[in-house]
N, C-alpha and C. Protein backbone atom coordinates (compact mmCIF):
# COMPACT_ATOMS: atom_id res chain seq x y z
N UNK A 1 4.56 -26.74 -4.87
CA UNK A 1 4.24 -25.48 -4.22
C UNK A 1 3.55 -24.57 -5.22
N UNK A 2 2.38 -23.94 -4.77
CA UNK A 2 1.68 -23.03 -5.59
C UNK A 2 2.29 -21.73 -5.92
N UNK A 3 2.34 -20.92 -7.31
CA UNK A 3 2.62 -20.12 -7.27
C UNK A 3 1.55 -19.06 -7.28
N UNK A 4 2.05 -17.76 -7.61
CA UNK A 4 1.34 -16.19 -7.94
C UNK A 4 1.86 -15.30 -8.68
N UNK A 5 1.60 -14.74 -9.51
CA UNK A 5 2.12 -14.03 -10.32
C UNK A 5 1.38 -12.39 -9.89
N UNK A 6 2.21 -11.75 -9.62
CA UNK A 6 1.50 -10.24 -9.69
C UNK A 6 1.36 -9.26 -11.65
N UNK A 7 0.62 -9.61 -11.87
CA UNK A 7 0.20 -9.29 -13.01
C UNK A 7 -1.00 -8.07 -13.37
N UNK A 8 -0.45 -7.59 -14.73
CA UNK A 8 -1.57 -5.96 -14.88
C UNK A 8 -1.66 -6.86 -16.66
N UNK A 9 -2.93 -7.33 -16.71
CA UNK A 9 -3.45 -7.61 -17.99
C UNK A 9 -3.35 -7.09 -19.62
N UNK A 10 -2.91 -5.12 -19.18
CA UNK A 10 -2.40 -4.29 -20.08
C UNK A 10 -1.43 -4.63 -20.38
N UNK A 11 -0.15 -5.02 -19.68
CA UNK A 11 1.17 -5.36 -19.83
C UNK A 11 1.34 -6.12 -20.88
N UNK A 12 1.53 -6.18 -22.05
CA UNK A 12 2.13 -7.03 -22.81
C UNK A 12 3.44 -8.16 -22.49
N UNK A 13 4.12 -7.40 -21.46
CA UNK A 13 5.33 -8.22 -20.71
C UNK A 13 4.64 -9.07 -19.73
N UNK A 14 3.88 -8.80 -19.43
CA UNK A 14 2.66 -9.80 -18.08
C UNK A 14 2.48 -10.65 -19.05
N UNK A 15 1.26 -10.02 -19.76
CA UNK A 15 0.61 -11.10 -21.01
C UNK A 15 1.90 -12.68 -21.69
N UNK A 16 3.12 -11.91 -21.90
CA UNK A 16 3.82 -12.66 -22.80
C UNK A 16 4.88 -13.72 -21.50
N UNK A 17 5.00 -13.19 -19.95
CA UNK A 17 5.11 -13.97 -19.15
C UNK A 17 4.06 -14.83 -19.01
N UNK A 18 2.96 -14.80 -18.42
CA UNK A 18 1.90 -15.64 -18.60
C UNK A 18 1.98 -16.92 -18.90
N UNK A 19 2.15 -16.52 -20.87
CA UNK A 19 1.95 -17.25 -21.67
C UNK A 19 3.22 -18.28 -21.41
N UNK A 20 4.62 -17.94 -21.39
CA UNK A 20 5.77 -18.56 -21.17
C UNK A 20 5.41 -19.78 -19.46
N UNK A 21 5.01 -18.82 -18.66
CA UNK A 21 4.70 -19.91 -17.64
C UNK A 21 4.21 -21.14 -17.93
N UNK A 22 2.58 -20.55 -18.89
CA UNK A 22 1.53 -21.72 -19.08
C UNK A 22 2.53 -22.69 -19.93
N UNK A 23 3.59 -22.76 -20.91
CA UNK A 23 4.09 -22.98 -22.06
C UNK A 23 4.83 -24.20 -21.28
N UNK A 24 5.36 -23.54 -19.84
CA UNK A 24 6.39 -24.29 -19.13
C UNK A 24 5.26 -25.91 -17.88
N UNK A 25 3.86 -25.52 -18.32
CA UNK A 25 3.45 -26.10 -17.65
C UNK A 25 3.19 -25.49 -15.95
N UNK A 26 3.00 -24.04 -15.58
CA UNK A 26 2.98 -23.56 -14.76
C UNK A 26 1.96 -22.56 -14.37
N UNK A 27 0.63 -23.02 -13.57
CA UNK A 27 -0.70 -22.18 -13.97
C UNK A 27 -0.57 -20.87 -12.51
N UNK A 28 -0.01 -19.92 -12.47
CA UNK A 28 0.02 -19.62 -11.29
C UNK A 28 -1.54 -18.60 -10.99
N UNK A 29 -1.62 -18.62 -9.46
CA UNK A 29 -2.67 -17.56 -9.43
C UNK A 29 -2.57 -16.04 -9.57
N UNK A 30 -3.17 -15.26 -10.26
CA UNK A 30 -3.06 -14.49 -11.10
C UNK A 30 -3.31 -13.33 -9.80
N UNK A 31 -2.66 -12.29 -9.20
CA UNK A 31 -2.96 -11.04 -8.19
C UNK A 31 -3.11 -10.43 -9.26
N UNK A 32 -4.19 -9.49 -9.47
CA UNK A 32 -3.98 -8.30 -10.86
C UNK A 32 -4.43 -7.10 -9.87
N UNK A 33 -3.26 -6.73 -9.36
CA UNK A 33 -3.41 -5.91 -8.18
C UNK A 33 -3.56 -3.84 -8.60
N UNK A 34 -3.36 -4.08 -10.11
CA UNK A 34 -3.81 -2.33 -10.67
C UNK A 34 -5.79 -2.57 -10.23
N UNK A 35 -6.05 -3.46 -10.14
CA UNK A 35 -7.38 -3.45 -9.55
C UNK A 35 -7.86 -3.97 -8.34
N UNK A 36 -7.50 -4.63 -7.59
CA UNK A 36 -7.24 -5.47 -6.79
C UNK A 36 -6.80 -4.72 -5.58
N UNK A 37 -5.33 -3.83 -5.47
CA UNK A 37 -4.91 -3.30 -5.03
C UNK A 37 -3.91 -4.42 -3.98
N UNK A 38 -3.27 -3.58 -3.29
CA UNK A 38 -2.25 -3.92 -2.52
C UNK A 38 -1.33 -3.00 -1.20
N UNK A 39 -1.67 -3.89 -0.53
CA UNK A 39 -1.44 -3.22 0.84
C UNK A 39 0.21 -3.07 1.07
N UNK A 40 0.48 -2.07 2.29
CA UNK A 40 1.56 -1.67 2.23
C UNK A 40 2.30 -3.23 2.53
N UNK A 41 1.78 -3.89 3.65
CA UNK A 41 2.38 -5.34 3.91
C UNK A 41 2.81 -5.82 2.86
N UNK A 42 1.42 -6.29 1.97
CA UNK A 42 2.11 -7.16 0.92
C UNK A 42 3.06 -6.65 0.20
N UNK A 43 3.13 -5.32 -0.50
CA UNK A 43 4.60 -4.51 -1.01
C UNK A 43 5.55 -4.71 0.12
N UNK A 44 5.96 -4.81 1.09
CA UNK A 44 7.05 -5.07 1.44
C UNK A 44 6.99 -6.44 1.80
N UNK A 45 6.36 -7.57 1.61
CA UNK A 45 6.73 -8.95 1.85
C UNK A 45 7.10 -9.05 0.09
N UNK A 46 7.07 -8.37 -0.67
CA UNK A 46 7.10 -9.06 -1.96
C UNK A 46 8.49 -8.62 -2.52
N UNK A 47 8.77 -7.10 -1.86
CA UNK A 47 10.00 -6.56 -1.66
C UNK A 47 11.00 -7.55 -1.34
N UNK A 48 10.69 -7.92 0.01
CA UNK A 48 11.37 -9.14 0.91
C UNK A 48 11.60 -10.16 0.02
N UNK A 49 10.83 -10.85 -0.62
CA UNK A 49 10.88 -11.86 -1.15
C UNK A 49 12.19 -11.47 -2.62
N UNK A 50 11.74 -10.50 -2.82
CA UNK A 50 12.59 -10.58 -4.32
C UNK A 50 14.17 -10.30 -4.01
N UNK A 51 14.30 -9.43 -2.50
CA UNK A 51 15.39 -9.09 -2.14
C UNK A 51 15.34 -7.96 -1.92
N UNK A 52 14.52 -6.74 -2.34
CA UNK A 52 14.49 -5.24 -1.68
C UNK A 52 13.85 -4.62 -3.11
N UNK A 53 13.14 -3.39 -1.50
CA UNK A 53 12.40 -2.37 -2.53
C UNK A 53 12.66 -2.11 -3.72
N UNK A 54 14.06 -1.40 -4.30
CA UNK A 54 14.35 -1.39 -5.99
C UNK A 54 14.50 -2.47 -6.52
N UNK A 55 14.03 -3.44 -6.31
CA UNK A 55 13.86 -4.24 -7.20
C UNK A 55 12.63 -4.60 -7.74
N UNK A 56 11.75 -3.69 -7.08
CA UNK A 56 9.92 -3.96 -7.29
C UNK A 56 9.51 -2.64 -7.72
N UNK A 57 10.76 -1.50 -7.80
CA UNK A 57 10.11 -0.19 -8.14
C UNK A 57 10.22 0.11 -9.67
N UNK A 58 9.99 0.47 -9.93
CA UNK A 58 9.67 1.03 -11.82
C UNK A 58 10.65 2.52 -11.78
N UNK A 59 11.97 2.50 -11.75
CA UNK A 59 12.89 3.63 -11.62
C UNK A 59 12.46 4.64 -12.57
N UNK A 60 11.89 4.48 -13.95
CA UNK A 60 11.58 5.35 -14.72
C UNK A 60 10.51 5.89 -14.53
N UNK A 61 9.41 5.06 -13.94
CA UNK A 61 8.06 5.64 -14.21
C UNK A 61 8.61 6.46 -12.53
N UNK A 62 9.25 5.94 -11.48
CA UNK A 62 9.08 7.11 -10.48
C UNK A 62 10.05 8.50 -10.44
N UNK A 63 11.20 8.35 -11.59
CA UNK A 63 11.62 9.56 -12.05
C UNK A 63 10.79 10.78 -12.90
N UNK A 64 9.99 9.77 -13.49
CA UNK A 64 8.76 10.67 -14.40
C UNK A 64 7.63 11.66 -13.35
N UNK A 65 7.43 11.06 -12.20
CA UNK A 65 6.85 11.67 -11.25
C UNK A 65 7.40 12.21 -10.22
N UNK A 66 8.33 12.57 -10.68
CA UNK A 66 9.49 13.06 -9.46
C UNK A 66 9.55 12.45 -8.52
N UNK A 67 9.81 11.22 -7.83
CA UNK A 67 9.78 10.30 -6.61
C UNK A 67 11.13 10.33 -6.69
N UNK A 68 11.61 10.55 -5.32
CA UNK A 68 13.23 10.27 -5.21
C UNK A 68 13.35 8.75 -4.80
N UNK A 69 14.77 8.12 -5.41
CA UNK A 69 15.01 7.11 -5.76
C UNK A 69 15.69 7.01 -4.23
N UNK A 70 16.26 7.83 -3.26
CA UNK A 70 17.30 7.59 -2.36
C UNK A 70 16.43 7.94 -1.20
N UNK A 71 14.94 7.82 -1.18
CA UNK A 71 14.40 7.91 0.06
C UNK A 71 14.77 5.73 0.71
N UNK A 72 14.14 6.04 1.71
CA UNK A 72 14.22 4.99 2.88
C UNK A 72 13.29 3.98 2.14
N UNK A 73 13.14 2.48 2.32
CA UNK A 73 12.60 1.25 1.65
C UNK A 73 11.15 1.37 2.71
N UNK A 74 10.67 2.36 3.79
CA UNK A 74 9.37 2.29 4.18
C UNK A 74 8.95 3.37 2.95
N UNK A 75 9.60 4.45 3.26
CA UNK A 75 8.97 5.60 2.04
C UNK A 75 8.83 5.10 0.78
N UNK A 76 9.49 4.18 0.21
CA UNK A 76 9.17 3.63 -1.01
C UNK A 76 8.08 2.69 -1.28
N UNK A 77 8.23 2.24 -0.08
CA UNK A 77 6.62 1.49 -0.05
C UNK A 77 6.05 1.87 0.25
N UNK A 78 6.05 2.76 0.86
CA UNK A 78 4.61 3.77 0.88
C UNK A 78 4.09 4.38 -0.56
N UNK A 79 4.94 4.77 -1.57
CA UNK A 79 5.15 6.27 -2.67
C UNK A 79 4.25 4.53 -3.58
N UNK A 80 4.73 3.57 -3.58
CA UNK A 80 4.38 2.31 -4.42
C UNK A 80 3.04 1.95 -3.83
N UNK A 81 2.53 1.85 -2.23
CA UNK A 81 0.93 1.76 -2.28
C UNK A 81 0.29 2.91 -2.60
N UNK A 82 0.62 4.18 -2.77
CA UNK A 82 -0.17 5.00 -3.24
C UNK A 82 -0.13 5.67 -4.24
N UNK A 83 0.56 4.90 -5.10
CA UNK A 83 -0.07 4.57 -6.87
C UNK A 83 1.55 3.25 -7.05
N UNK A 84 0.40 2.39 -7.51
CA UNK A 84 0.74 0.75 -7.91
C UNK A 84 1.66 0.78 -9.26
N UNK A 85 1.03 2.14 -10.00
CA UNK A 85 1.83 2.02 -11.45
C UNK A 85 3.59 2.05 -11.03
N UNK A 86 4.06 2.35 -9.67
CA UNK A 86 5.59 2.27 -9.51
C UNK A 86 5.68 1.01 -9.24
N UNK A 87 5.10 -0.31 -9.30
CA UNK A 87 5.53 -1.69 -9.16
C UNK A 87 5.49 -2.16 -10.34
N UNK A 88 7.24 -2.60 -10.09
CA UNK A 88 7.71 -3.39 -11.43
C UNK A 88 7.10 -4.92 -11.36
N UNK A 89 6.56 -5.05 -12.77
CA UNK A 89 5.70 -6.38 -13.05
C UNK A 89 6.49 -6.79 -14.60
N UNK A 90 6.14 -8.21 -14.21
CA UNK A 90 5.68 -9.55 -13.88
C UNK A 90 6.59 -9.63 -12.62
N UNK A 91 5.77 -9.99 -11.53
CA UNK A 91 6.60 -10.95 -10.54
C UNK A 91 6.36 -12.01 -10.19
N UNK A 92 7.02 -13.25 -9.95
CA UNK A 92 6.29 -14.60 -9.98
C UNK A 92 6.56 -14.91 -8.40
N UNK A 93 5.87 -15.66 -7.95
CA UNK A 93 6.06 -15.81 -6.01
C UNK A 93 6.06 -17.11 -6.20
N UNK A 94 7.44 -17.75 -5.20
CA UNK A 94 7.08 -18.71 -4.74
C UNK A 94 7.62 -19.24 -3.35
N UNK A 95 6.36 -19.47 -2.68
CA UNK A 95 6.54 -19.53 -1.07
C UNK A 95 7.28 -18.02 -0.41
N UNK A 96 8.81 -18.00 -0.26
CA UNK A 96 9.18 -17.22 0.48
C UNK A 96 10.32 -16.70 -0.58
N UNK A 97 10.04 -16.76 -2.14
CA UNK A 97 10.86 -16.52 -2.72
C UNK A 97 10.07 -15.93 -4.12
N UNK A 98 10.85 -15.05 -4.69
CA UNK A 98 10.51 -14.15 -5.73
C UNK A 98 11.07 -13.45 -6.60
N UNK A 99 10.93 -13.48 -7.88
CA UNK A 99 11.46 -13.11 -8.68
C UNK A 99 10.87 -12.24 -10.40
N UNK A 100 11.58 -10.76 -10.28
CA UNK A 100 11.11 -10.09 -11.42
C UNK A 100 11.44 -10.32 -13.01
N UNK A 101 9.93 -10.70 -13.47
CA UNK A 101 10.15 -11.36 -14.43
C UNK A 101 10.64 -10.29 -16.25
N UNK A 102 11.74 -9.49 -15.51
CA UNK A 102 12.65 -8.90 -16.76
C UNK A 102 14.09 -9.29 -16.72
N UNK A 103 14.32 -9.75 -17.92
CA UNK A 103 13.06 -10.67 -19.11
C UNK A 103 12.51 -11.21 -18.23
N UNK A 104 11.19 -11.51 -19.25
CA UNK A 104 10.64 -12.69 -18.74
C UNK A 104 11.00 -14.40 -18.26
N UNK A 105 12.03 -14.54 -19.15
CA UNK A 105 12.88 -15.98 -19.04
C UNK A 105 13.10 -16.05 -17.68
N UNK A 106 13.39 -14.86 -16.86
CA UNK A 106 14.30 -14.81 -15.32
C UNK A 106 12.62 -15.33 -14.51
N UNK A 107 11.47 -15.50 -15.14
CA UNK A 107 10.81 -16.29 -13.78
C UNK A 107 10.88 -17.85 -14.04
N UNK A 108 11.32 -18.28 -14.95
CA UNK A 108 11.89 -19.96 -14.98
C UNK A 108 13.11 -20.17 -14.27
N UNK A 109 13.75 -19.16 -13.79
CA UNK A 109 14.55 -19.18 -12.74
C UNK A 109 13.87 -20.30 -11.19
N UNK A 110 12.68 -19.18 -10.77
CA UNK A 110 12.17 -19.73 -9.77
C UNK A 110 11.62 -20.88 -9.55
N UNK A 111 10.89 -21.15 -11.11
CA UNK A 111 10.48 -22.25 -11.26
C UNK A 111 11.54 -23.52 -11.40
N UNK A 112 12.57 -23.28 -11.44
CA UNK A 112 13.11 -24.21 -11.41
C UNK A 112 14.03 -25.18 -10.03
N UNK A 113 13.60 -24.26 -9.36
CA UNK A 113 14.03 -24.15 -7.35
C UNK A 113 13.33 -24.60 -6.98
């Protein structure tokens, strides 16, 4: 089964997942969605996949912008398509399953399912 990695090239934690994938023998296709972008769908299928909205949100960077943490999982995907920097990255996809790669070690999790 093919994977995807949602990846931002700046990330040093992307970059150094990446590298751990390729290491493991695992070339996934690369979404680099800070350019790319990403629709409200796909934020909540990726939500879905990992298990729910806080687990794809960046709690610090949306405290830094005042985003409340205790709104509803549509409002959060909304506040996350309209600025991407609140999606927590590396995430690795596979099929109907997903997982955030902090650490990074936790996407050899998936890979190993």
């Amino acid at each position: 089964m093919a994977y995807e990695l949602i990846y931002y090239p700046k990330c040093s934690t992307c970059v150094k997942g990446l590298a751990l994938l390729n290491e493991n023998g695992i070339e996934p296709k690369l979404i680099t969605y800070m350019s790319d972008g990403l629709s409200k769908d796909e934020i909540a299928q990726i939500a879905n996949k990992v298990g729910g909205v806080h687990l794809i949100l960046r709690e610090k960077t949306a405290k830094e912008k005042n985003i409340s943490l205790d709104q509803n999982d549509a409002s959060l995907i909304d506040a996350i398509a309209n600025d991407l920097s609140l999606l927590q990255r590396p995430i690795l996809i596979k099929g109907d399953k997903a997982i955030v790669g902090r650490p990074i070690e936790e996407m050899l999790k998936l890979a190993q399912n």
